[in-house]
N, C-alpha and C. Protein backbone atom coordinates (compact mmCIF):
# COMPACT_ATOMS: atom_id res chain seq x y z
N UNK A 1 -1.53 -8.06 23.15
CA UNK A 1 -0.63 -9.19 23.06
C UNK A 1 0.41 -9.09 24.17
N UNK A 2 0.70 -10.18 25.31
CA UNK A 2 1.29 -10.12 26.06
C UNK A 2 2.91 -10.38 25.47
N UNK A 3 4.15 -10.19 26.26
CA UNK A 3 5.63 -10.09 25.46
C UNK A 3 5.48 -11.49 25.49
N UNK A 4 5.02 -12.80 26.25
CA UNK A 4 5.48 -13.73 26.15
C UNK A 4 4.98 -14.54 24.70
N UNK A 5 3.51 -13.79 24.25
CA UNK A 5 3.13 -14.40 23.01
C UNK A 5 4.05 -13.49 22.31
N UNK A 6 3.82 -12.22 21.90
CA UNK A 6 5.34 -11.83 21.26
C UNK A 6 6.11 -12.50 20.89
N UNK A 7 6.49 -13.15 21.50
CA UNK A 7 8.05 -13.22 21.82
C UNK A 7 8.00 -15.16 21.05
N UNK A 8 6.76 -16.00 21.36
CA UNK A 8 6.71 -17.11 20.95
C UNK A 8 6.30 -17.29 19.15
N UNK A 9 5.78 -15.87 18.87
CA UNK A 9 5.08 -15.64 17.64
C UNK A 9 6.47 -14.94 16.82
N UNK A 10 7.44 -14.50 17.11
CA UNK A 10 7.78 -14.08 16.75
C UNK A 10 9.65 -14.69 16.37
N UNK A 11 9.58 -15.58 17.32
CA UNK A 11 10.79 -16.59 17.44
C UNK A 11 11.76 -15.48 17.91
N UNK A 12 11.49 -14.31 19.26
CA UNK A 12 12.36 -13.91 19.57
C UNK A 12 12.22 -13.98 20.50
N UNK A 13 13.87 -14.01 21.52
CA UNK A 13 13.61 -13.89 22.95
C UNK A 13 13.00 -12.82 23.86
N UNK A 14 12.35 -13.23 24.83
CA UNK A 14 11.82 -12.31 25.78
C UNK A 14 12.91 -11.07 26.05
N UNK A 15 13.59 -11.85 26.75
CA UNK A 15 14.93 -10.38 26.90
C UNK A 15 15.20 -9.30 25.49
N UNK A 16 15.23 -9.75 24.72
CA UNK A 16 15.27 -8.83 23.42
C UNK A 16 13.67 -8.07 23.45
N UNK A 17 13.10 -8.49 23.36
CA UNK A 17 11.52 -7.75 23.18
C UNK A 17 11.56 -6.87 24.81
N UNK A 18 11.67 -7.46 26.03
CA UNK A 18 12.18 -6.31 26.97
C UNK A 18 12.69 -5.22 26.79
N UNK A 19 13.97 -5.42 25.68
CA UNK A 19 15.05 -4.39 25.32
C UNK A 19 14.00 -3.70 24.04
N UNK A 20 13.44 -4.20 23.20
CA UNK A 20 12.99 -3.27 22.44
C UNK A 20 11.67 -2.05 22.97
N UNK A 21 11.13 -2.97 23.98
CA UNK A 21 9.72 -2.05 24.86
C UNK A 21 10.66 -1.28 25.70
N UNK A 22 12.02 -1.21 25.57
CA UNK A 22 12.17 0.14 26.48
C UNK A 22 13.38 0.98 25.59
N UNK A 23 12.94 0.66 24.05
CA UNK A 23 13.80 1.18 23.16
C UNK A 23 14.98 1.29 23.38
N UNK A 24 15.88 0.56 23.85
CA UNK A 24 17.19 0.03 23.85
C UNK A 24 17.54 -0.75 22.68
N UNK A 25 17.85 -0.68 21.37
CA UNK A 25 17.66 -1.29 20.24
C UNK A 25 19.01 -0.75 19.59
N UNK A 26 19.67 -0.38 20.39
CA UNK A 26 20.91 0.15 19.33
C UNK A 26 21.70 -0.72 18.72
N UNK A 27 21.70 -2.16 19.55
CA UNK A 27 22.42 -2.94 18.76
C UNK A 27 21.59 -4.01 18.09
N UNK A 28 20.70 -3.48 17.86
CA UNK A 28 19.69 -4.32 16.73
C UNK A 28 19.73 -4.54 15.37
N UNK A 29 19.59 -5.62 15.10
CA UNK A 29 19.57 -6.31 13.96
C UNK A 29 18.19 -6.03 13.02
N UNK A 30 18.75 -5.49 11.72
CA UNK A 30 17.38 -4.72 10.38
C UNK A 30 16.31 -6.45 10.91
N UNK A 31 17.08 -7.71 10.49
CA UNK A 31 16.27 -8.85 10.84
C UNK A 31 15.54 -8.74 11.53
N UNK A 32 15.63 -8.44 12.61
CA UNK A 32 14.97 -8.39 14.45
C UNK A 32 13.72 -7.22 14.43
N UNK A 33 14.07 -6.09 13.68
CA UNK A 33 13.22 -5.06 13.56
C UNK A 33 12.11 -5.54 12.20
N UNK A 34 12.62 -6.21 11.53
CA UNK A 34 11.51 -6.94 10.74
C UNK A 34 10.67 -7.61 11.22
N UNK A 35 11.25 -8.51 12.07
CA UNK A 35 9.96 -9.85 12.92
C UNK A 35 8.96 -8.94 13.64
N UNK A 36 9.84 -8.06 14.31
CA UNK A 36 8.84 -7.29 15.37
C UNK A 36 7.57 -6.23 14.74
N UNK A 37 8.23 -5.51 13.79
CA UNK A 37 6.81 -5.02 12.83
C UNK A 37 6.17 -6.00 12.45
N UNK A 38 6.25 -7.20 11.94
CA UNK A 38 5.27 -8.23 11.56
C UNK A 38 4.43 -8.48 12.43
N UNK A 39 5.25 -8.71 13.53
CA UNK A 39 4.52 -9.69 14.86
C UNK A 39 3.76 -8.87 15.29
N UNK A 40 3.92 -6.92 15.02
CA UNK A 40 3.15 -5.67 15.82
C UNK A 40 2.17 -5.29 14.46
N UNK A 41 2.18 -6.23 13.32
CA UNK A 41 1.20 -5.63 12.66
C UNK A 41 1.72 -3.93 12.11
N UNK A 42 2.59 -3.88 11.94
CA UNK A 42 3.06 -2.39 11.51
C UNK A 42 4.12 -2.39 10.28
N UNK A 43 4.41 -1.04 9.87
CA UNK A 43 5.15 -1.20 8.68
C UNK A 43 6.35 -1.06 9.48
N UNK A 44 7.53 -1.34 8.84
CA UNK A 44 9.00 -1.84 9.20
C UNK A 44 9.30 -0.34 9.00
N UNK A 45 9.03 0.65 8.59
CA UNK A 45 9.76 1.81 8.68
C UNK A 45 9.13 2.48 9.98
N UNK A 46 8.04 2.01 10.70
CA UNK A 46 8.15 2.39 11.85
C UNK A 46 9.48 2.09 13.28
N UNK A 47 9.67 0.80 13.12
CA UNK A 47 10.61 0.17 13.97
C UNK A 47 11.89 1.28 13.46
N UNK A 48 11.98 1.66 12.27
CA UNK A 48 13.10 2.42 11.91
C UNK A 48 13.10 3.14 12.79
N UNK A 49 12.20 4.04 12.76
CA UNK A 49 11.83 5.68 13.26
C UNK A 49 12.31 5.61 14.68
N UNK A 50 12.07 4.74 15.11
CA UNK A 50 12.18 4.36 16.74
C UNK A 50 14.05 4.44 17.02
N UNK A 51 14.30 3.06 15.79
CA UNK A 51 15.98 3.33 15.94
C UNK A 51 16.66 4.35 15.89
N UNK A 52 16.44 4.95 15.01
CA UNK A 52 16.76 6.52 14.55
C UNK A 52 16.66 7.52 15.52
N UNK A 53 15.96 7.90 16.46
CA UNK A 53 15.07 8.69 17.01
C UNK A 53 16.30 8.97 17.95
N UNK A 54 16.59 10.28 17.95
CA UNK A 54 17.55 10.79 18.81
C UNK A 54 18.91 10.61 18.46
N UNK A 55 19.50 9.88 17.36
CA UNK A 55 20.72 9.69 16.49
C UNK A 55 20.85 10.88 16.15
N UNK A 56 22.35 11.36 15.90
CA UNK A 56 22.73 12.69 15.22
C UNK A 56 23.25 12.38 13.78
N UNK A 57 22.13 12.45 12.56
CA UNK A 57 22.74 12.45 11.83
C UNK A 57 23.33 13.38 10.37
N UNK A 58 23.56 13.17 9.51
CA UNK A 58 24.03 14.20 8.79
C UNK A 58 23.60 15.00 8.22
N UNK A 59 23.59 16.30 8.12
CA UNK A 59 23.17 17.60 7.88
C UNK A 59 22.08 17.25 6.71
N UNK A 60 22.70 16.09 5.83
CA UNK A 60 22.20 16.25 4.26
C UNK A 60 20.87 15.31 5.03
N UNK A 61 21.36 14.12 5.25
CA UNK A 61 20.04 13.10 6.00
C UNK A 61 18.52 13.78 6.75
N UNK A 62 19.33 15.12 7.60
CA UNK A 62 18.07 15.51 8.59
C UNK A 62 17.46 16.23 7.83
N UNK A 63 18.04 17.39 6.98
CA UNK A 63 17.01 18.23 6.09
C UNK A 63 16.08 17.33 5.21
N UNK A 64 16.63 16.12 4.65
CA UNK A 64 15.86 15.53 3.83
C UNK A 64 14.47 14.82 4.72
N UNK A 65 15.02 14.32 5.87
CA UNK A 65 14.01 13.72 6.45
C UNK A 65 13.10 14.80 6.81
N UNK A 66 13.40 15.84 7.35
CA UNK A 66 12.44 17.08 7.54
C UNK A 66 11.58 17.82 6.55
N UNK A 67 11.92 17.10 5.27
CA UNK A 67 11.37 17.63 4.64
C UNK A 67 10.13 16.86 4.05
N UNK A 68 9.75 15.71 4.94
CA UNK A 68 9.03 14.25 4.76
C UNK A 68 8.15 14.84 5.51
N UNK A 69 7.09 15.47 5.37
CA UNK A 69 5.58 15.61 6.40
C UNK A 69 4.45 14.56 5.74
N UNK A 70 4.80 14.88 4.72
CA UNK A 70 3.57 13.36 4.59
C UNK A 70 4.48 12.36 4.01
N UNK A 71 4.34 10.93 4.55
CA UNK A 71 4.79 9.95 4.14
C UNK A 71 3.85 8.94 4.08
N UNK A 72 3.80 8.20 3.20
CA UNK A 72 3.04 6.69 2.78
C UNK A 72 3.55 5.26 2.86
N UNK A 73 3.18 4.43 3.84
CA UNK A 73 3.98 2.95 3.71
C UNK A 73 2.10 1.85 3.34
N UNK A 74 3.14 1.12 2.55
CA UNK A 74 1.79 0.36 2.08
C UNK A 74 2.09 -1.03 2.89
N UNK A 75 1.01 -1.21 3.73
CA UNK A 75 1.24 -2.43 4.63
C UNK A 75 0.69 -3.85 4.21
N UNK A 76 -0.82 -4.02 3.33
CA UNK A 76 -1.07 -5.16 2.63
C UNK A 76 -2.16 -4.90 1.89
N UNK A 77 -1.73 -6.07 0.75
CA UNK A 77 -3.66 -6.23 -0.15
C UNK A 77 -4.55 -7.20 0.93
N UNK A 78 -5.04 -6.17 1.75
CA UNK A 78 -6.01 -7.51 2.39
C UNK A 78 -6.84 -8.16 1.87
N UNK A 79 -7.55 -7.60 0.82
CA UNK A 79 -8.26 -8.68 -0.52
C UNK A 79 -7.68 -8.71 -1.61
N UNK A 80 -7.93 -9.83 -2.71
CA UNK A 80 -7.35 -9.42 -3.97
C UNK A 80 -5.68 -9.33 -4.29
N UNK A 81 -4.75 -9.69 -3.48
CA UNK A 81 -3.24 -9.58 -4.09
C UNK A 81 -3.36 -9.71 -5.31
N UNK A 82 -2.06 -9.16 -5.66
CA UNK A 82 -1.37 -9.32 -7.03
C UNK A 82 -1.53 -10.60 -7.87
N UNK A 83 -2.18 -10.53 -8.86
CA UNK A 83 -2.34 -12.17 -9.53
C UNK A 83 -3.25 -12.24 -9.27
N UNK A 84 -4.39 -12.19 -8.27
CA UNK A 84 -5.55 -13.08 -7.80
C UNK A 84 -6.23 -13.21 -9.36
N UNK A 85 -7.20 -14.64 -9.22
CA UNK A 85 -8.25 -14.67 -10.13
C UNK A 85 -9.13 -14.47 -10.27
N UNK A 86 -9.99 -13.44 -11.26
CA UNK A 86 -10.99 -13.15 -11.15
C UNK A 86 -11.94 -13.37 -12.11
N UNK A 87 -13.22 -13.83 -12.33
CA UNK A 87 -13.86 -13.98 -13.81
C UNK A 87 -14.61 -13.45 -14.58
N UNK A 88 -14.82 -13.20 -15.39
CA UNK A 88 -15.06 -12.19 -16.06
C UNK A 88 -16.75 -11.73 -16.39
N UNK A 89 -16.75 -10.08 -16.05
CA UNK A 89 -17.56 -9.91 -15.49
C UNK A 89 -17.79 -9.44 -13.83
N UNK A 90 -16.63 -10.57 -13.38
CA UNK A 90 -17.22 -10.12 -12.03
C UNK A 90 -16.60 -9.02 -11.26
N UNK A 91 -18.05 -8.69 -10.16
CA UNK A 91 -17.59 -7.44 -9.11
C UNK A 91 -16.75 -7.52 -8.04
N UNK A 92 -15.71 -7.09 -7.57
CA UNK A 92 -14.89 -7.66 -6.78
C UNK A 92 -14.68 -5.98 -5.89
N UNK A 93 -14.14 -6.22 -4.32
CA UNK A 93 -14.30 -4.83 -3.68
C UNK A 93 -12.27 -5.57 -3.02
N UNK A 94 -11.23 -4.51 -3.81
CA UNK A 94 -10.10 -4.27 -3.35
C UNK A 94 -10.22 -3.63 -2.24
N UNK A 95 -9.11 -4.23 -1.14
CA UNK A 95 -9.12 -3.77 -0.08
C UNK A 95 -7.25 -3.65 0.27
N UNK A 96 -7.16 -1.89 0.37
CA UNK A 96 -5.44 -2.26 0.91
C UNK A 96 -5.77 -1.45 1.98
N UNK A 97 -4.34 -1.75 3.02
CA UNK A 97 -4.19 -1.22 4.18
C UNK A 97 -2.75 -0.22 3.70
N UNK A 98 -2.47 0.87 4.48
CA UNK A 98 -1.44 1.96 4.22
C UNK A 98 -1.40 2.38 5.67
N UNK A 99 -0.54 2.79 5.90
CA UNK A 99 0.06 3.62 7.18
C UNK A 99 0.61 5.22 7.00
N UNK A 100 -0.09 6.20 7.77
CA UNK A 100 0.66 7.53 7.40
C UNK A 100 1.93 7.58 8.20
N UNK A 101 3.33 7.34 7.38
CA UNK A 101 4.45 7.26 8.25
C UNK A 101 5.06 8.65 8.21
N UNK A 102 3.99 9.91 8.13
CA UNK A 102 4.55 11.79 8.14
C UNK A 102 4.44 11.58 9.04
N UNK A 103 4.64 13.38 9.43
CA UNK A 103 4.54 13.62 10.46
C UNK A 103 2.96 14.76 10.71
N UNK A 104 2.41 14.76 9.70
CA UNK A 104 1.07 15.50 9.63
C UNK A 104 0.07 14.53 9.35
N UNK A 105 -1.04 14.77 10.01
CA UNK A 105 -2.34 13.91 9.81
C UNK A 105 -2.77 14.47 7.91
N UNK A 106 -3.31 13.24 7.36
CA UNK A 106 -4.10 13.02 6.50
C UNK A 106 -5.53 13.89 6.23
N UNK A 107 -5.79 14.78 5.44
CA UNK A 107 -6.97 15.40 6.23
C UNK A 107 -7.18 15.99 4.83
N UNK A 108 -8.85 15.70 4.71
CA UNK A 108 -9.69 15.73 3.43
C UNK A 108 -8.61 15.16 2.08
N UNK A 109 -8.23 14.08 2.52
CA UNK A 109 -7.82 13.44 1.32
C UNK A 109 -8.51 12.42 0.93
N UNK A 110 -8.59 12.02 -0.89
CA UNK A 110 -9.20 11.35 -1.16
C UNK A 110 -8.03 9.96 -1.99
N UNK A 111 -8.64 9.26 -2.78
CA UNK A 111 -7.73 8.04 -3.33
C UNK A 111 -8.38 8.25 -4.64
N UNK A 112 -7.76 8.37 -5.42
CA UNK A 112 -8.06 8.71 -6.81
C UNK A 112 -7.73 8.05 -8.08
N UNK A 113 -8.58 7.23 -8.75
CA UNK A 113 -8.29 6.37 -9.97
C UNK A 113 -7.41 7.10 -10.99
N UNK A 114 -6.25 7.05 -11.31
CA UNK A 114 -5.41 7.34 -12.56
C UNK A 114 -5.44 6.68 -13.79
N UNK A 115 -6.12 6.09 -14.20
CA UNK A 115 -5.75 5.13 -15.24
C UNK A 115 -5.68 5.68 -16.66
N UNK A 116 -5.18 5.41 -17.69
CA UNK A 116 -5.29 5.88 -18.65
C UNK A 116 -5.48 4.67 -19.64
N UNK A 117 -6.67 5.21 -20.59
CA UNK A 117 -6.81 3.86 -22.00
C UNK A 117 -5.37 4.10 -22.38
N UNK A 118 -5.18 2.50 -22.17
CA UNK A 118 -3.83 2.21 -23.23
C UNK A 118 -4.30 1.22 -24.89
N UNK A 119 -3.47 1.45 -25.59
CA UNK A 119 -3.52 1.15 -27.21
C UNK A 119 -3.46 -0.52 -27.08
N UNK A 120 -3.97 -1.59 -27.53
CA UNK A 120 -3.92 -2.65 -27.46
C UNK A 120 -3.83 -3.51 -28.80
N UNK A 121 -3.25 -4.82 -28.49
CA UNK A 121 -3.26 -5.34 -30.04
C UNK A 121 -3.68 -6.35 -28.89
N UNK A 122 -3.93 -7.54 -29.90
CA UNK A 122 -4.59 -9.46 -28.92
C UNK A 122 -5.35 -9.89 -30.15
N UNK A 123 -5.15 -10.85 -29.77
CA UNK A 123 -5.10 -12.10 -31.20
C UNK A 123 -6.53 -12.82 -30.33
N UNK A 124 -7.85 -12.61 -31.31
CA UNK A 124 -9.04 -13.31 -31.02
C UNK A 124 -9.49 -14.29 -32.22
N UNK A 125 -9.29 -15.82 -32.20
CA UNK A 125 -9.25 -16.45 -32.81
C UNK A 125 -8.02 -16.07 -33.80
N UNK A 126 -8.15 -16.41 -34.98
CA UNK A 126 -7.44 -15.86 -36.02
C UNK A 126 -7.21 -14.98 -36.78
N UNK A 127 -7.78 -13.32 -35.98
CA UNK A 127 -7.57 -11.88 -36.26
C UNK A 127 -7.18 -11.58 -34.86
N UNK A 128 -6.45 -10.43 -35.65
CA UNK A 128 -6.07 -9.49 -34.68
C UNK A 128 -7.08 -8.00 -34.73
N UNK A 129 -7.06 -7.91 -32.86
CA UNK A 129 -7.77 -7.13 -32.72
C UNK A 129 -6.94 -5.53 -32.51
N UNK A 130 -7.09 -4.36 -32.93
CA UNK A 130 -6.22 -2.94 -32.61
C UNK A 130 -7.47 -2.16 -32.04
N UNK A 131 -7.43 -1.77 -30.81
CA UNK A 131 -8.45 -0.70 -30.27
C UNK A 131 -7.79 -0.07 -28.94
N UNK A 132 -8.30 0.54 -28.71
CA UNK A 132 -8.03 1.54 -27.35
C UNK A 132 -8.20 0.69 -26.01
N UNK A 133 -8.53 -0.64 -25.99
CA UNK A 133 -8.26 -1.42 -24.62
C UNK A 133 -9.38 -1.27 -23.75
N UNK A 134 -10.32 -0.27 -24.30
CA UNK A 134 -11.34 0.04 -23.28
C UNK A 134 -11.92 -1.05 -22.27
N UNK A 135 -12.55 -2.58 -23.31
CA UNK A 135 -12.84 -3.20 -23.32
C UNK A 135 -12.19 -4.39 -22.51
N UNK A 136 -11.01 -3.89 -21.89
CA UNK A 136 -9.88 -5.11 -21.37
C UNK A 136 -9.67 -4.24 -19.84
N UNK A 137 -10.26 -3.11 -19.44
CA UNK A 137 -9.66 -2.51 -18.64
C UNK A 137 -11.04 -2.65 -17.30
N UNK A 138 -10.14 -3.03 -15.91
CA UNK A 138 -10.24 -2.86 -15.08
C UNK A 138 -11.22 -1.42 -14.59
N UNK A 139 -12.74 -2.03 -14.44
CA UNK A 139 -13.49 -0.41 -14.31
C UNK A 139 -13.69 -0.83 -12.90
N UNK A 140 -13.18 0.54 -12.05
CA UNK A 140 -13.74 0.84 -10.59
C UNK A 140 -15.35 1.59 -10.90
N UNK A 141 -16.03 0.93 -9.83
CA UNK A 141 -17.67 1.75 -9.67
C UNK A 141 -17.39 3.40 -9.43
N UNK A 142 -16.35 3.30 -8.90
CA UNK A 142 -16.31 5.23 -8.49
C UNK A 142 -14.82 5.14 -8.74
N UNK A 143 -14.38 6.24 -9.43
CA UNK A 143 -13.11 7.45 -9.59
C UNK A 143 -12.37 7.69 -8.49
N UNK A 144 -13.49 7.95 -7.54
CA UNK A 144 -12.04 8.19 -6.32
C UNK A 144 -13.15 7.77 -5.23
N UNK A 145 -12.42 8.07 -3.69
CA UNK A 145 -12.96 7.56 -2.24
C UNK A 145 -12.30 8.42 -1.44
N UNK A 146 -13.18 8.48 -0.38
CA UNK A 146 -12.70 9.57 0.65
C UNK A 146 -11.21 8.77 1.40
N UNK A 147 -10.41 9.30 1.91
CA UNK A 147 -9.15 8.39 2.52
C UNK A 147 -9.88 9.65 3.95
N UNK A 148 -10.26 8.60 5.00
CA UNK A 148 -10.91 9.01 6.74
C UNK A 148 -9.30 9.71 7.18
N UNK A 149 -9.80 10.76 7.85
CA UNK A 149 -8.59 11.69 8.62
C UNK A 149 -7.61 10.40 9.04
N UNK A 150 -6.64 10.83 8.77
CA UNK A 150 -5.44 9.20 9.14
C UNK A 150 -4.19 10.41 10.25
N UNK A 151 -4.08 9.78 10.94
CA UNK A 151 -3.25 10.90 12.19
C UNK A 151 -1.72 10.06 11.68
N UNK A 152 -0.53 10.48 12.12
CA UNK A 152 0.49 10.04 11.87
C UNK A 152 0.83 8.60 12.85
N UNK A 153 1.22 7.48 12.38
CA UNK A 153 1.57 6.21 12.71
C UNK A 153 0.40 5.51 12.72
N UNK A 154 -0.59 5.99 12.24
CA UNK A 154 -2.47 5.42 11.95
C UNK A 154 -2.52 4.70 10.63
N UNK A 155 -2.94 3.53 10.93
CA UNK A 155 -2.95 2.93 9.95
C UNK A 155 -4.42 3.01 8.95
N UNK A 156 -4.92 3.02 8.21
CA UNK A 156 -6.14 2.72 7.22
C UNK A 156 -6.62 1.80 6.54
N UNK A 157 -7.89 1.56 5.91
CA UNK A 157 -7.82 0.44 5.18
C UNK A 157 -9.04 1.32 4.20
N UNK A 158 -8.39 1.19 2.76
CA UNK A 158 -9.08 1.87 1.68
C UNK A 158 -9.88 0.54 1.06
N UNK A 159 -11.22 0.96 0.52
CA UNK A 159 -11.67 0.03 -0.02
C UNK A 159 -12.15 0.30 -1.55
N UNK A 160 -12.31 -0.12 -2.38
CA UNK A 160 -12.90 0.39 -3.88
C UNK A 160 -13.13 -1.21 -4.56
N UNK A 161 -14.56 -0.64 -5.05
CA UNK A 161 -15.19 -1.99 -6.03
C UNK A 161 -15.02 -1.91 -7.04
N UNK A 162 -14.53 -3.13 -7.91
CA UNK A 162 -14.05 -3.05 -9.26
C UNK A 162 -15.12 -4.00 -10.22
N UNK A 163 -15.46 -3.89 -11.39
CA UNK A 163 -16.15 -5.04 -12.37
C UNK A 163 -14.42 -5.18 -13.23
N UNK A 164 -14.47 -6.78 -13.40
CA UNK A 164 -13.89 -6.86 -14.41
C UNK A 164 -14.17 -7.08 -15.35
N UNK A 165 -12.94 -6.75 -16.53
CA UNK A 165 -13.82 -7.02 -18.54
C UNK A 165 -14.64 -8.12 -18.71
N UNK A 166 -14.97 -8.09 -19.74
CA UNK A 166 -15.39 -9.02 -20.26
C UNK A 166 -14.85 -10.13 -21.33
N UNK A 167 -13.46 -9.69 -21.05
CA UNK A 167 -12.47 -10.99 -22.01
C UNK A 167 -11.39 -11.34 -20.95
N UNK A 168 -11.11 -12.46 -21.20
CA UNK A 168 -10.09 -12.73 -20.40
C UNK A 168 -8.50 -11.82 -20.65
N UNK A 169 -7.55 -11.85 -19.57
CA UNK A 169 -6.66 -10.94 -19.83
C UNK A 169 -6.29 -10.30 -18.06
N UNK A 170 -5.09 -10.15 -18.27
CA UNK A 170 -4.47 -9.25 -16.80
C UNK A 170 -4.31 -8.03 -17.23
N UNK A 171 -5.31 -7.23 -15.79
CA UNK A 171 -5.57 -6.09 -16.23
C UNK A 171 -5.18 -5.75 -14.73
N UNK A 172 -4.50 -3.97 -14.74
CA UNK A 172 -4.31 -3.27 -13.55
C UNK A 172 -5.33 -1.77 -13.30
N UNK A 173 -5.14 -1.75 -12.23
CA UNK A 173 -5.81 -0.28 -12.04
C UNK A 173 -4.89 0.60 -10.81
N UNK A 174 -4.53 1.75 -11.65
CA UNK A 174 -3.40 2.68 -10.29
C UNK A 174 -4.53 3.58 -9.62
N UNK A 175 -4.11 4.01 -8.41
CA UNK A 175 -4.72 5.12 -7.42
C UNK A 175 -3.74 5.69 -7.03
N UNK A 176 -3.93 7.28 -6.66
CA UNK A 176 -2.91 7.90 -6.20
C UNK A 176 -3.76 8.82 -5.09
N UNK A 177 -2.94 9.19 -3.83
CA UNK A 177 -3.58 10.65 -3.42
C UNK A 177 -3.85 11.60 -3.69
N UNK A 178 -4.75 12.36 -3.21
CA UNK A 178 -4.89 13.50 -3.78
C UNK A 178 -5.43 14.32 -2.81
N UNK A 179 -5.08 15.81 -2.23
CA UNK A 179 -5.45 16.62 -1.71
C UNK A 179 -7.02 17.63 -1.83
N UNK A 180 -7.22 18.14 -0.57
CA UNK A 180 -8.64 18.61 -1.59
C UNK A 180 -8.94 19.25 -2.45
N UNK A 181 -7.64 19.71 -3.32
CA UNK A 181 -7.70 20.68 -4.22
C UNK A 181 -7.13 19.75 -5.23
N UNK A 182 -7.48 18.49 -5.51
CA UNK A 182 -7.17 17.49 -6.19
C UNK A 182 -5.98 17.56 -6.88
N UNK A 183 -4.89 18.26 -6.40
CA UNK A 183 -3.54 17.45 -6.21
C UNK A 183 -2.63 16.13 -5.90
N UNK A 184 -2.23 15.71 -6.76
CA UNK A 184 -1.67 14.44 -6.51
C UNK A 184 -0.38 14.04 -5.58
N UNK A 185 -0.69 13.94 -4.61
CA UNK A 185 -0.03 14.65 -3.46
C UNK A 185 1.55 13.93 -3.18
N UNK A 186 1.82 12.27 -3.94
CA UNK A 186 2.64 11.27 -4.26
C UNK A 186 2.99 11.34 -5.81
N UNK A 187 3.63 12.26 -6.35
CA UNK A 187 3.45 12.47 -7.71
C UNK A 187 4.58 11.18 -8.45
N UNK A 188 5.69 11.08 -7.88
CA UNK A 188 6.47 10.80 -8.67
C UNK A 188 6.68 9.12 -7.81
N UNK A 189 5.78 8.47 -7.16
CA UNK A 189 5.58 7.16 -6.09
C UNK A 189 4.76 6.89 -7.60
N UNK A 190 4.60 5.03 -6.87
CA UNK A 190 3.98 3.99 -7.83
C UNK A 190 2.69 4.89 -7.08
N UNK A 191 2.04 4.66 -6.23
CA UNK A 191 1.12 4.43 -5.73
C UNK A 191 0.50 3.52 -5.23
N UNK A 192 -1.16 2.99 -5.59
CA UNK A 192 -1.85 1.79 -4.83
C UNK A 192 -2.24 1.52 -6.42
N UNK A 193 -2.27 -0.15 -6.60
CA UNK A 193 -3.14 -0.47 -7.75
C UNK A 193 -3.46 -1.90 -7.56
N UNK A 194 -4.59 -2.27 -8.21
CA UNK A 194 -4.88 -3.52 -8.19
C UNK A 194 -4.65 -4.04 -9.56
N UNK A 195 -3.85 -5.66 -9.69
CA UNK A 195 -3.77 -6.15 -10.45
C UNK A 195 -4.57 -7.80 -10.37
N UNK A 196 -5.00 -7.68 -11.52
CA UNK A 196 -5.72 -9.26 -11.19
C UNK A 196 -5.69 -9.85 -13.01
N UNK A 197 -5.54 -11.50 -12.11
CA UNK A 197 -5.87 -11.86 -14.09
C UNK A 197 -7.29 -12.59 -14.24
N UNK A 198 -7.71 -11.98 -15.25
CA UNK A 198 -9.55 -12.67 -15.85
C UNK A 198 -9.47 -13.87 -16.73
N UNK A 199 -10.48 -14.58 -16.28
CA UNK A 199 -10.48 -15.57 -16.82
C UNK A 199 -12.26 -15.70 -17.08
N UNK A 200 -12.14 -16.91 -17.97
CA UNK A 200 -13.82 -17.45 -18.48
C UNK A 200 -13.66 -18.79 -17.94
N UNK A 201 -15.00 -18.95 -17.41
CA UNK A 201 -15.21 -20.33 -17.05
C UNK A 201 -16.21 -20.76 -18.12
C-alpha cells in the first residue's frame, strides 16, 4: 500500500503518515494510532509498542512489561462474529485471526476447547426441561488444533469446525492456549470463543 492510499483510506494526512513511517509520533493522538492499525491491518497495541519504544518509564511499568514474553491480541472473527445465525444442525468452520504481541515466538502450541456441560432449565412446549445442556451445546469436530509457529508481531488465523444443536438456542464455545505440555498458557484471559444463535427453519 502506497502512503498516498494510506493516507486516502485512512482520512489522514500524508505529512502525518510521513511522521509516523519515520516514528516521530510523540505527539500523537491514541485516535491517529487507531486509524493507522486499521488501515495497516494490525492490532492497536502494536502502534503502542512503537510509541513507547525508547520512553523511560517507571520502574513498576518496565518490570511488568518485562515480564510479558508471551502476549495475545485478538484482531477479528473473520467468519462467524458474535450473534451470527446458524441452523440447526448445521456445520460451520470458525475462523479468528490473533497476533503474538510477546516477545517470544509461539512454538508447539495448540488451541484448546474448554468447555464445560453447564446445568440447564428451557421451557419446551408446556414442560420444563432440567438436564446437563449436553444437547444445547456447541460441539467442535476436534478438542484442540495445532496454533503454526507464530514469531512475535505475526499474525495467525486459527480455524475449528463446529456442528450446531439440535434445538434452537445461543450457544458459546471457549478456547484457550495451551503449551505442549498442555498448559493453559492464558489462564486467567477470556480467551477465543465462538458464540452463535440457532435457529429452525
Amino acid at each position: 500500500m502506497t502512503m498516498v492510499a494510506a493516507a486516502e483510506r485512512s482520512k489522514i494526512s500524508r505529512q502525518t503518515w510521513h511522521k509516523l513511517l519515520n516514528a516521530d509520533i510523540d505527539e500523537a493522538r491514541l485516535s491517529t494510532l487507531m486509524k493507522v492499525a486499521e488501515t495497516l491491518q494490525t492490532h492497536p497495541l502494536s502502534m503502542l509498542r512503537i510509541y513507547f519504544h525508547g520512553k523511560q518509564l517507571s520502574h513498576f511499568s518496565a518490570q511488568y512489561s518485562g515480564n510479558n514474553k508471551f502476549a495475545s491480541g485478538f484482531i477479528a472473527d473473520v467468519t462467524y462474529p458474535d450473534n451470527s445465525i446458524v441452523q440447526t444442525g448445521q456445520v460451520f468452520e470458525k475462523i479468528w485471526e490473533v497476533e503474538n504481541l510477546g516477545t517470544q515466538a509461539w512454538i508447539d502450541w495448540r488451541l484448546q476447547c474448554v468447555d464445560e456441560h453447564l446445568s440447564v432449565q428451557t421451557l419446551i412446549g408446556s414442560e420444563h426441561y432440567n438436564g446437563n445442556g449436553s444437547q444445547y451445546s456447541l460441539m467442535p469436530l476436534v478438542d484442540s488444533i495445532p496454533i503454526p509457529i507464530t514469531q512475535p508481531g505475526e499474525k495467525v488465523r486459527l480455524h475449528v469446525q463446529f456442528r450446531a444443536p439440535d434445538f434452537p438456542c445461543t450457544t458459546i464455545s471457549h478456547w484457550k492456549s495451551t503449551d505442549a505440555a498442555g498448559n493453559i498458557i492464558f489462564p486467567h484471559l477470556t480467551g477465543l470463543y465462538c458464540l452463535v444463535k440457532v435457529i429452525s427453519l
